[in-house]
C-alpha atoms as a PDB file:
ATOM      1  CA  UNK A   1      22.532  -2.935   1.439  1.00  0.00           C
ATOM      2  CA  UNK A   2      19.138  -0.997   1.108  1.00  0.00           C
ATOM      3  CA  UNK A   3      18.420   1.986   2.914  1.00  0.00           C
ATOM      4  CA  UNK A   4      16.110   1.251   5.091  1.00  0.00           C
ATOM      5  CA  UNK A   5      11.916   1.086   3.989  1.00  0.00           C
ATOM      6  CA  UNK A   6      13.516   0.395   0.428  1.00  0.00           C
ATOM      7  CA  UNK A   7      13.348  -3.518  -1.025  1.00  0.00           C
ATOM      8  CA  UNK A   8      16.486  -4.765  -2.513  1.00  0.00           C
ATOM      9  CA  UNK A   9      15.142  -3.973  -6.045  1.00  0.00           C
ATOM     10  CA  UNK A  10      14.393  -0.638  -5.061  1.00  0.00           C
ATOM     11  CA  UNK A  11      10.925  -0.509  -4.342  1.00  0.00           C
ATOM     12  CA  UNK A  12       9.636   1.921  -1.397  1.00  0.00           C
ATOM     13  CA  UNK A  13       7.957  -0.658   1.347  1.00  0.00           C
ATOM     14  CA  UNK A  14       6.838   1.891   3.926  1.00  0.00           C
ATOM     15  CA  UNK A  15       3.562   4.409   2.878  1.00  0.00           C
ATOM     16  CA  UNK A  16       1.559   6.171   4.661  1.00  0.00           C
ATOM     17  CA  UNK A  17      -1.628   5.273   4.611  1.00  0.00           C
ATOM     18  CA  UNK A  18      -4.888   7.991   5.204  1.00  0.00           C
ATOM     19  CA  UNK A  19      -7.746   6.729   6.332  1.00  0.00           C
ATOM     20  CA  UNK A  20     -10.601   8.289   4.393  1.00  0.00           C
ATOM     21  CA  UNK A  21     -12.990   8.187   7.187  1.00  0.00           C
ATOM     22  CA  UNK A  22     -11.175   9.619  10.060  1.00  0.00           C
ATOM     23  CA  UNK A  23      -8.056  11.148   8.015  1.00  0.00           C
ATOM     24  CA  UNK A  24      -6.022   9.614  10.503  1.00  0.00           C
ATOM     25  CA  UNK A  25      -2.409   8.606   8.287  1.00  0.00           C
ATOM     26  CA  UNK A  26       0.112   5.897  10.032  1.00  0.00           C
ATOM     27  CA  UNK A  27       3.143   4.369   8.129  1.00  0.00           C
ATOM     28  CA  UNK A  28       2.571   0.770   7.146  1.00  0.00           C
ATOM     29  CA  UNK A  29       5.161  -1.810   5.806  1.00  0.00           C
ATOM     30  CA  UNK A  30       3.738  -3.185   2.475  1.00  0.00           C
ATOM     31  CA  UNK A  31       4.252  -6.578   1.501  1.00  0.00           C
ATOM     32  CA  UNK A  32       5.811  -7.130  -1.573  1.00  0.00           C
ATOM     33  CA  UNK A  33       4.499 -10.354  -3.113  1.00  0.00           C
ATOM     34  CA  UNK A  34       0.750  -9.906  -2.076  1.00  0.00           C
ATOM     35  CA  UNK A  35      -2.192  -8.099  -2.836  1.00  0.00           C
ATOM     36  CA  UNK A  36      -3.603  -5.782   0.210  1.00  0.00           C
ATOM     37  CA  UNK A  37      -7.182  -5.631  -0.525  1.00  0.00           C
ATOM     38  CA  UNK A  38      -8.153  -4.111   2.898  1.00  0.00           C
ATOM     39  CA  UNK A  39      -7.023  -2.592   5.969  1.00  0.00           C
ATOM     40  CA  UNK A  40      -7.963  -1.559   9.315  1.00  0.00           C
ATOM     41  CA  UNK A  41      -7.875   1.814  10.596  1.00  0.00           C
ATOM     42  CA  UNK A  42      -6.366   1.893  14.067  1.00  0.00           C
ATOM     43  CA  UNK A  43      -7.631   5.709  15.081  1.00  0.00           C
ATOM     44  CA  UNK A  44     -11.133   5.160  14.236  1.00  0.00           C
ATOM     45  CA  UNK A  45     -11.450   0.946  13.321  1.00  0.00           C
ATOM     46  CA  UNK A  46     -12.429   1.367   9.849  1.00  0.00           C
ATOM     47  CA  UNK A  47     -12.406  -1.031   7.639  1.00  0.00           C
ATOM     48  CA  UNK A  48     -11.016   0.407   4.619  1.00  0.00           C
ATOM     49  CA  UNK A  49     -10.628  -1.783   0.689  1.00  0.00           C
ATOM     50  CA  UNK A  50      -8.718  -0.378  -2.601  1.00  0.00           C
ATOM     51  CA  UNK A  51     -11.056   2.021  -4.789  1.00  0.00           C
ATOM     52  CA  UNK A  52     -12.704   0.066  -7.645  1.00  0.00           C
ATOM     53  CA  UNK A  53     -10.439  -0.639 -10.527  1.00  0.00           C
ATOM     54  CA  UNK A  54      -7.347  -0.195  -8.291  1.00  0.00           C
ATOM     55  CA  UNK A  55      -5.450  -2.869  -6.969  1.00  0.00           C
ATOM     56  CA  UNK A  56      -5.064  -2.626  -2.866  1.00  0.00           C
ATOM     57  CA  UNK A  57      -5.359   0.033  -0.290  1.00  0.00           C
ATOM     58  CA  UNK A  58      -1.967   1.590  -1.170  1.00  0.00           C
ATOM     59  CA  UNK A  59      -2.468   2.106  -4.193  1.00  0.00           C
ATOM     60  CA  UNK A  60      -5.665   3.622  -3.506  1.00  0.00           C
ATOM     61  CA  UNK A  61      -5.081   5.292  -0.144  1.00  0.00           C
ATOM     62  CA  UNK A  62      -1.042   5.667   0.628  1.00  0.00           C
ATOM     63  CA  UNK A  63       1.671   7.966  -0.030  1.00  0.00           C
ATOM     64  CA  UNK A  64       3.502   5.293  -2.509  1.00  0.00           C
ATOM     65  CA  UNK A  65       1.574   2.847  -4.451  1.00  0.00           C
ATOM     66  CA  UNK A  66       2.258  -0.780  -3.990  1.00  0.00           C
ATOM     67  CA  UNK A  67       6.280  -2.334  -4.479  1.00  0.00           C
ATOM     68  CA  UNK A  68       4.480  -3.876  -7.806  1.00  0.00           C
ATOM     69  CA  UNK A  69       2.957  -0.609  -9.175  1.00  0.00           C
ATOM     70  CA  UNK A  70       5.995   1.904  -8.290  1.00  0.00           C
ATOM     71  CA  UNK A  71       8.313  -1.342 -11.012  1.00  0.00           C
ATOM     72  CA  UNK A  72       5.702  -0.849 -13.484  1.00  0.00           C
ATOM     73  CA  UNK A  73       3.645  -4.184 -12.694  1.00  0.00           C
ATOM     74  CA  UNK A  74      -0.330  -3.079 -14.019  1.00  0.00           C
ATOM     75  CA  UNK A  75      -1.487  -4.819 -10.347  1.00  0.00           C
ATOM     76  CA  UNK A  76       0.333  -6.730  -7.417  1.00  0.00           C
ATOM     77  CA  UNK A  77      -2.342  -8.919  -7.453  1.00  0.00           C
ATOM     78  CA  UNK A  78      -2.118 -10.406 -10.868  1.00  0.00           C
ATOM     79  CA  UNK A  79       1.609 -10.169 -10.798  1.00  0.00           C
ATOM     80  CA  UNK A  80       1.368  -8.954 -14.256  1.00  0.00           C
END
């Protein structure tokens, strides 16, 4: 049985993400079979997207990078 915010292959699913607007941070569940191309601050209602050349807002903004990313996929959008 996982502990719990870990996948059953291992993969962190909770990160903290920062807004960089506000700096506000709140722990969000990622999903792992989906891209996350943009998210919504809820301090300060910013729409926030993943940096250019990096593939969603965790990877760009959280404390842990996407389930794909931290099992050595190159994106968890192309499910490479």
């Amino acid at each position: 049985m996982p502990q719990p915010g870990v996948s059953d292959n291992g993969a962190i699913i909770i990160s903290k993400l920062t807004c960089p607007a506000c700096g506000h941070a709140e722990d969000v569940e990622m999903l792992e079979n989906a891209c996350v191309s943009f998210h919504t601050c809820t301090h300060c209602k910013t729409r926030i997207q993943a940096k250019p050349g990096e593939c969603c807002v965790f990877c760009s903004y959280g404390d842990f990078p996407c389930p794909s990313a931290q099992l050595g996929a190159k994106s968890c959008c192309a499910n490479e």
